[in-house]
N, C-alpha and C. Protein backbone atom coordinates (compact mmCIF):
# COMPACT_ATOMS: atom_id res chain seq x y z
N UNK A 1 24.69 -108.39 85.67
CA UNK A 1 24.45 -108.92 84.34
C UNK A 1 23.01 -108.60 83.94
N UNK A 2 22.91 -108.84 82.66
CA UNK A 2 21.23 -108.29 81.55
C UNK A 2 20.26 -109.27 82.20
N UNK A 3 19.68 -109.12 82.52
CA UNK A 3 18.11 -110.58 82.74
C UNK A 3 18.22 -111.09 81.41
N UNK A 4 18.53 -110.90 80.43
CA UNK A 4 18.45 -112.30 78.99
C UNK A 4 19.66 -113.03 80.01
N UNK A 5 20.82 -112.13 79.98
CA UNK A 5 22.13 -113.02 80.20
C UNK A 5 21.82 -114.22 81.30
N UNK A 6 21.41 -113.36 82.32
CA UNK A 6 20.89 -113.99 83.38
C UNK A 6 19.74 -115.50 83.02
N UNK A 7 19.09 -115.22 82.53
CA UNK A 7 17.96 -116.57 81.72
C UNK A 7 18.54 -117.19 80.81
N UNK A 8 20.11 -116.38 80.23
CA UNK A 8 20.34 -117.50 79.12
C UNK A 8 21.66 -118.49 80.24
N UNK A 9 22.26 -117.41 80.91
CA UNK A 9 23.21 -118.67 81.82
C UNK A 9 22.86 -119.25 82.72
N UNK A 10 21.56 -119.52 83.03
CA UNK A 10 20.10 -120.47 84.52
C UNK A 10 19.75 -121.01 83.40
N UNK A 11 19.95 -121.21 82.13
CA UNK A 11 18.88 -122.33 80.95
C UNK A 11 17.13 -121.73 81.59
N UNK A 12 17.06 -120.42 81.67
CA UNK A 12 15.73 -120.36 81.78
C UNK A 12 15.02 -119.39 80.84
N UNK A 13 16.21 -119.18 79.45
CA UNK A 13 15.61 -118.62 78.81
C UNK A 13 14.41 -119.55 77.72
N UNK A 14 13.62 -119.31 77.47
CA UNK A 14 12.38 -120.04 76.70
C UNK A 14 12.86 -119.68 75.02
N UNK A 15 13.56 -120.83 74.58
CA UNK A 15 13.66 -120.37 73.16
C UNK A 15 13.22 -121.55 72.30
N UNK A 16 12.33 -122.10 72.43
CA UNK A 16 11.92 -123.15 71.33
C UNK A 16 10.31 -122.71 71.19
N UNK A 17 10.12 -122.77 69.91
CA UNK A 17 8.89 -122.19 69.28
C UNK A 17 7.54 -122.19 70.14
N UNK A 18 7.63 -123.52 70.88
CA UNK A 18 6.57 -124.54 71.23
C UNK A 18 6.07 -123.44 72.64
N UNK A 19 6.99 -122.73 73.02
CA UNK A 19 6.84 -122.09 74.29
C UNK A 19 5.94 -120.50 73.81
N UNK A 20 6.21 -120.22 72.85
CA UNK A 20 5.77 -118.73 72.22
C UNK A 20 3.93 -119.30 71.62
N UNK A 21 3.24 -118.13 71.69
CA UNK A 21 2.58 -118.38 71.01
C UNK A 21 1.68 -118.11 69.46
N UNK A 22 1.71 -118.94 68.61
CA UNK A 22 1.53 -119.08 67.56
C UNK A 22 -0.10 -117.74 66.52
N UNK A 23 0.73 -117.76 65.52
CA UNK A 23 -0.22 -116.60 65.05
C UNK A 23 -1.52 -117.59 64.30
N UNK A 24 -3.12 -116.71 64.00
CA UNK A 24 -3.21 -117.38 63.94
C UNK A 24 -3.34 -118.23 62.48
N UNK A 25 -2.25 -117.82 61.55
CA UNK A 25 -1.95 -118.64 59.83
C UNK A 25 -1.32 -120.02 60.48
N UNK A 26 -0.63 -119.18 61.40
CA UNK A 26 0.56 -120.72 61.70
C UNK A 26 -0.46 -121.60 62.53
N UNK A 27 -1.02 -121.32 63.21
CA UNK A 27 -1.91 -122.54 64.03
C UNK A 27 -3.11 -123.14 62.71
N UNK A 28 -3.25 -122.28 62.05
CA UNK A 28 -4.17 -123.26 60.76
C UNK A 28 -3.54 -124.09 59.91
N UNK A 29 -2.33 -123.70 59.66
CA UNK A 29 -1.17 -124.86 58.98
C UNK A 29 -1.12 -125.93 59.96
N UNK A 30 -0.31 -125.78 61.34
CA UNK A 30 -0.48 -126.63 62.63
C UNK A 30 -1.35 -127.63 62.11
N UNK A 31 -2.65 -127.03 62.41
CA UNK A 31 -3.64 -128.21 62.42
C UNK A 31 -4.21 -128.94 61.20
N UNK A 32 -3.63 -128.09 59.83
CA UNK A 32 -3.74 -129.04 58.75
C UNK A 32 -3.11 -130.01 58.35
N UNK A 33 -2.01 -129.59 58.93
CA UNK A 33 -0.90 -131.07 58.66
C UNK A 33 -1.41 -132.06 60.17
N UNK A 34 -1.59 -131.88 61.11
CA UNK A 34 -2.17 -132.69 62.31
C UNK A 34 -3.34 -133.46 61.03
N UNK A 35 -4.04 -132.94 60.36
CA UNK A 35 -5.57 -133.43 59.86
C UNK A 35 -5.02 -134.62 58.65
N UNK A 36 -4.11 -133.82 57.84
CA UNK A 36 -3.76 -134.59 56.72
C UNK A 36 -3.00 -135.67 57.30
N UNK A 37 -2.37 -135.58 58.19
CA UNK A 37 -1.15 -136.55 59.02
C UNK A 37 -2.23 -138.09 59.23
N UNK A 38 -3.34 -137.59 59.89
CA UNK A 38 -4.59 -138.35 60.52
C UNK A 38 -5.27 -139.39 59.53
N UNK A 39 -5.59 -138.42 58.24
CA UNK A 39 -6.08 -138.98 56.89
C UNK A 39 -5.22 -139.81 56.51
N UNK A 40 -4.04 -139.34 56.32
CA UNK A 40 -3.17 -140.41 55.68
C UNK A 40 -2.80 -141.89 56.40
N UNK A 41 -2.43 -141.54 57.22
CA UNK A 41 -2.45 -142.43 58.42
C UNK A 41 -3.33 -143.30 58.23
N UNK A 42 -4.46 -142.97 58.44
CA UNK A 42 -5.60 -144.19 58.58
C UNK A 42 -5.88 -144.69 57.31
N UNK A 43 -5.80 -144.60 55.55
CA UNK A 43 -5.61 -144.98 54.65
C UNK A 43 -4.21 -145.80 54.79
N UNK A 44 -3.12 -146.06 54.73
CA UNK A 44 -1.97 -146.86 55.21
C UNK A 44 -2.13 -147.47 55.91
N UNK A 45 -1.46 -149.07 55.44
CA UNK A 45 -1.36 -150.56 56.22
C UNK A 45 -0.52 -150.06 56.96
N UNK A 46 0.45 -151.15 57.65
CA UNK A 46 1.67 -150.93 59.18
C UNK A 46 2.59 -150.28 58.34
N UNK A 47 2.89 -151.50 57.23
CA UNK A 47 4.61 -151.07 56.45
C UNK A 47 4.62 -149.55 56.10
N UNK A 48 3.45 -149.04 55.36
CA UNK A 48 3.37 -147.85 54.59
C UNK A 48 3.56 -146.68 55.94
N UNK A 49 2.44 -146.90 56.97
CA UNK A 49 2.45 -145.75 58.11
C UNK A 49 3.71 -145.84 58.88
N UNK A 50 5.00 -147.33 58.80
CA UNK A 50 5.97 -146.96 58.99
C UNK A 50 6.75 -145.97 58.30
N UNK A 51 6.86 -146.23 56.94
CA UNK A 51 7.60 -145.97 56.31
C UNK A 51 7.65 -143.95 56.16
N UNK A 52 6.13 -143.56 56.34
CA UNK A 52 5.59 -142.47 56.22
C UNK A 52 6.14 -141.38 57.89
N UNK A 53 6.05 -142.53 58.83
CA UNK A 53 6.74 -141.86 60.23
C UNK A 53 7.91 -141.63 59.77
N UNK A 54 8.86 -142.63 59.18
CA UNK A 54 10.49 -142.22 58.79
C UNK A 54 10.48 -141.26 58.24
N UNK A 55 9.84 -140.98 56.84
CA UNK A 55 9.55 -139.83 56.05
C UNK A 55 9.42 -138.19 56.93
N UNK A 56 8.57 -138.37 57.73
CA UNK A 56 7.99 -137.76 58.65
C UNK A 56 9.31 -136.85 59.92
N UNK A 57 10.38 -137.74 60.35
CA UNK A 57 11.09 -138.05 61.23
C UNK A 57 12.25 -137.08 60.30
N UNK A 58 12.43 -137.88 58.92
CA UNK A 58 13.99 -137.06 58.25
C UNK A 58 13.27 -135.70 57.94
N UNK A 59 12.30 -135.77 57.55
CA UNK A 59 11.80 -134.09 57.00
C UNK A 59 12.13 -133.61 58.63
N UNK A 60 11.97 -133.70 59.60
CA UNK A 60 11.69 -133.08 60.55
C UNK A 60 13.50 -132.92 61.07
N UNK A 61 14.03 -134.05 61.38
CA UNK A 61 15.84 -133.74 61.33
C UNK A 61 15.98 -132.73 60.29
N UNK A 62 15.80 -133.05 59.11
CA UNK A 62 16.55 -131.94 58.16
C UNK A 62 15.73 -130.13 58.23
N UNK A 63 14.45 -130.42 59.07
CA UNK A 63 14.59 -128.73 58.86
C UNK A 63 14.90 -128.17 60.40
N UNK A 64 14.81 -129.38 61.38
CA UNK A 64 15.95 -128.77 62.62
C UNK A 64 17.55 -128.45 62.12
N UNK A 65 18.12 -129.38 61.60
CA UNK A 65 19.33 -128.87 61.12
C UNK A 65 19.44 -127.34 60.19
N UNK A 66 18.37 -127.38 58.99
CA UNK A 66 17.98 -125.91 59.02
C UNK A 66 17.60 -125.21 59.56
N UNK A 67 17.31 -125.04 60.64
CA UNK A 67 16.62 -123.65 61.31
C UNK A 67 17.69 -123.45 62.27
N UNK A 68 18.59 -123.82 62.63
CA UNK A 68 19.63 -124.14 63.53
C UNK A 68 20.73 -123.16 62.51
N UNK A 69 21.04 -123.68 61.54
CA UNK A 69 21.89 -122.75 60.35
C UNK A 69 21.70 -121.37 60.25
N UNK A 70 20.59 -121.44 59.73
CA UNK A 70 19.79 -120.48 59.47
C UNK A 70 20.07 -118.87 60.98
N UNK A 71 18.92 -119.69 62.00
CA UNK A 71 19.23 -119.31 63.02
C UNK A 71 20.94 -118.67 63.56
N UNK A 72 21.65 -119.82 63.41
CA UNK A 72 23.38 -119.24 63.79
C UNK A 72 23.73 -117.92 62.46
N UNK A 73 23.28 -118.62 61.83
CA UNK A 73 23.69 -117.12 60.34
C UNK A 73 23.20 -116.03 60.16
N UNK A 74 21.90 -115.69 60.99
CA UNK A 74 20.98 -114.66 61.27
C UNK A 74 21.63 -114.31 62.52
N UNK A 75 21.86 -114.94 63.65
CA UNK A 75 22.83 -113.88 64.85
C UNK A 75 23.79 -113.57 64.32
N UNK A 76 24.60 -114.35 63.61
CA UNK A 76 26.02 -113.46 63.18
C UNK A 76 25.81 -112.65 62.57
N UNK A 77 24.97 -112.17 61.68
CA UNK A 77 25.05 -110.93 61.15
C UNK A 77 24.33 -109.57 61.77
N UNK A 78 23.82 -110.26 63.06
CA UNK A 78 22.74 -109.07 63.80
C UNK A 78 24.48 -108.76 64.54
N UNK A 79 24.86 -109.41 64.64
CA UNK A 79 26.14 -109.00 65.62
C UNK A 79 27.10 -108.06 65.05
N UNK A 80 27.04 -108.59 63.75
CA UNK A 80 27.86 -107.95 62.57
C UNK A 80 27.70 -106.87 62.60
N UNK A 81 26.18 -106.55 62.42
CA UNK A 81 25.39 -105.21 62.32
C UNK A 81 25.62 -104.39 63.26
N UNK A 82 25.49 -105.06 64.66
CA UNK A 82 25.69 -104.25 65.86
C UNK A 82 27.03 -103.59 65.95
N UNK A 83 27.80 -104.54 65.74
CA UNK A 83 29.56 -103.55 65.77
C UNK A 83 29.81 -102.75 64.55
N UNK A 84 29.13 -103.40 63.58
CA UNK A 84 29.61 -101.92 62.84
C UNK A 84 28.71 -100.51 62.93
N UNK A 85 27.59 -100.86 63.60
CA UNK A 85 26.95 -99.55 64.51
C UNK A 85 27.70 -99.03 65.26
N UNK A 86 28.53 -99.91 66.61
CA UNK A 86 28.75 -99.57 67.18
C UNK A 86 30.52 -98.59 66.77
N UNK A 87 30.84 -99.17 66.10
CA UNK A 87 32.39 -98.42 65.31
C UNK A 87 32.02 -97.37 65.15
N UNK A 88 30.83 -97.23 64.57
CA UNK A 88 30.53 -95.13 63.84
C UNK A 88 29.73 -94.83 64.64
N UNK A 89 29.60 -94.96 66.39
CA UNK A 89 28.91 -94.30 67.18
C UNK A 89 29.29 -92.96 66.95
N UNK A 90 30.33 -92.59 67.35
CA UNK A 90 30.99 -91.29 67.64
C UNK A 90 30.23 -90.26 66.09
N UNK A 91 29.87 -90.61 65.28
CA UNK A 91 28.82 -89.75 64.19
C UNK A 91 27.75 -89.24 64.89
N UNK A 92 27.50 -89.67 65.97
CA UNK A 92 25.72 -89.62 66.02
C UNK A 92 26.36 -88.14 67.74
N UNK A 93 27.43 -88.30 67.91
CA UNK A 93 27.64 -87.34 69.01
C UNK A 93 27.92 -85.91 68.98
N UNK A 94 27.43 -85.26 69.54
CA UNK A 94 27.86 -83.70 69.05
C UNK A 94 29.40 -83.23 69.93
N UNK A 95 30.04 -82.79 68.94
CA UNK A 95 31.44 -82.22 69.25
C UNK A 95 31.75 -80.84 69.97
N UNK A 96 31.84 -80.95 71.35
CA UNK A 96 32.11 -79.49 72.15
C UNK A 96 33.59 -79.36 71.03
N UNK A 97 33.10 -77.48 70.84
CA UNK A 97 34.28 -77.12 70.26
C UNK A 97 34.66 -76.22 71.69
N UNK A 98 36.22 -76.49 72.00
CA UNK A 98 36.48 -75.99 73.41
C UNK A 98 37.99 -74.90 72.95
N UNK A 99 37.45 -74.03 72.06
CA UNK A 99 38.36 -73.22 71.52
C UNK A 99 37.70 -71.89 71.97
């Protein structure tokens, strides 16, 4: 078997973001929302910095549930792509003429 196959059937393939490392636009976003998160936070009584974690919590469910979609709808079509490559291989081969 492939070493992906192999890492993906041992669960030792590394596929969550947190493991890769970050460019560096995305680590300055990272840490602006860490900053603004901080600010806000400490302006908010209990009720409000609860209410702001929930906030916090569904934004974060709803774009796992998106990237998950997303993600499954982007392999299916790499797959898509791949077999219908793979159907019109025989174009790319040169034909012994054995006449």
């Amino acid at each position: 078997m492939g070493k992906i196959l192999d890492a993906f059937s041992d669960e030792q393939l590394l596929v969550n973001a947190v493991t890769e490392k970050r460019s560096p636009a995305h680590q300055k976003y990272c840490e602006q929302v860490c900053a603004f998160h901080k600010e806000l936070e400490e302006t908010l009584n209990e009720e409000q910095a609860g209410l702001l974690q929930k906030l916090l919590d569904a934004v974060e469910n709803e774009h796992n549930c998106d990237a998950q979609n997303r993600f499954i709808r982007g392999y299916s079509l790499g797959v898509l792509m791949a077999t219908e490559v793979m159907e019109e291989r025989d174009k790319f081969l040169i034909e012994e003429d054995c006449t």
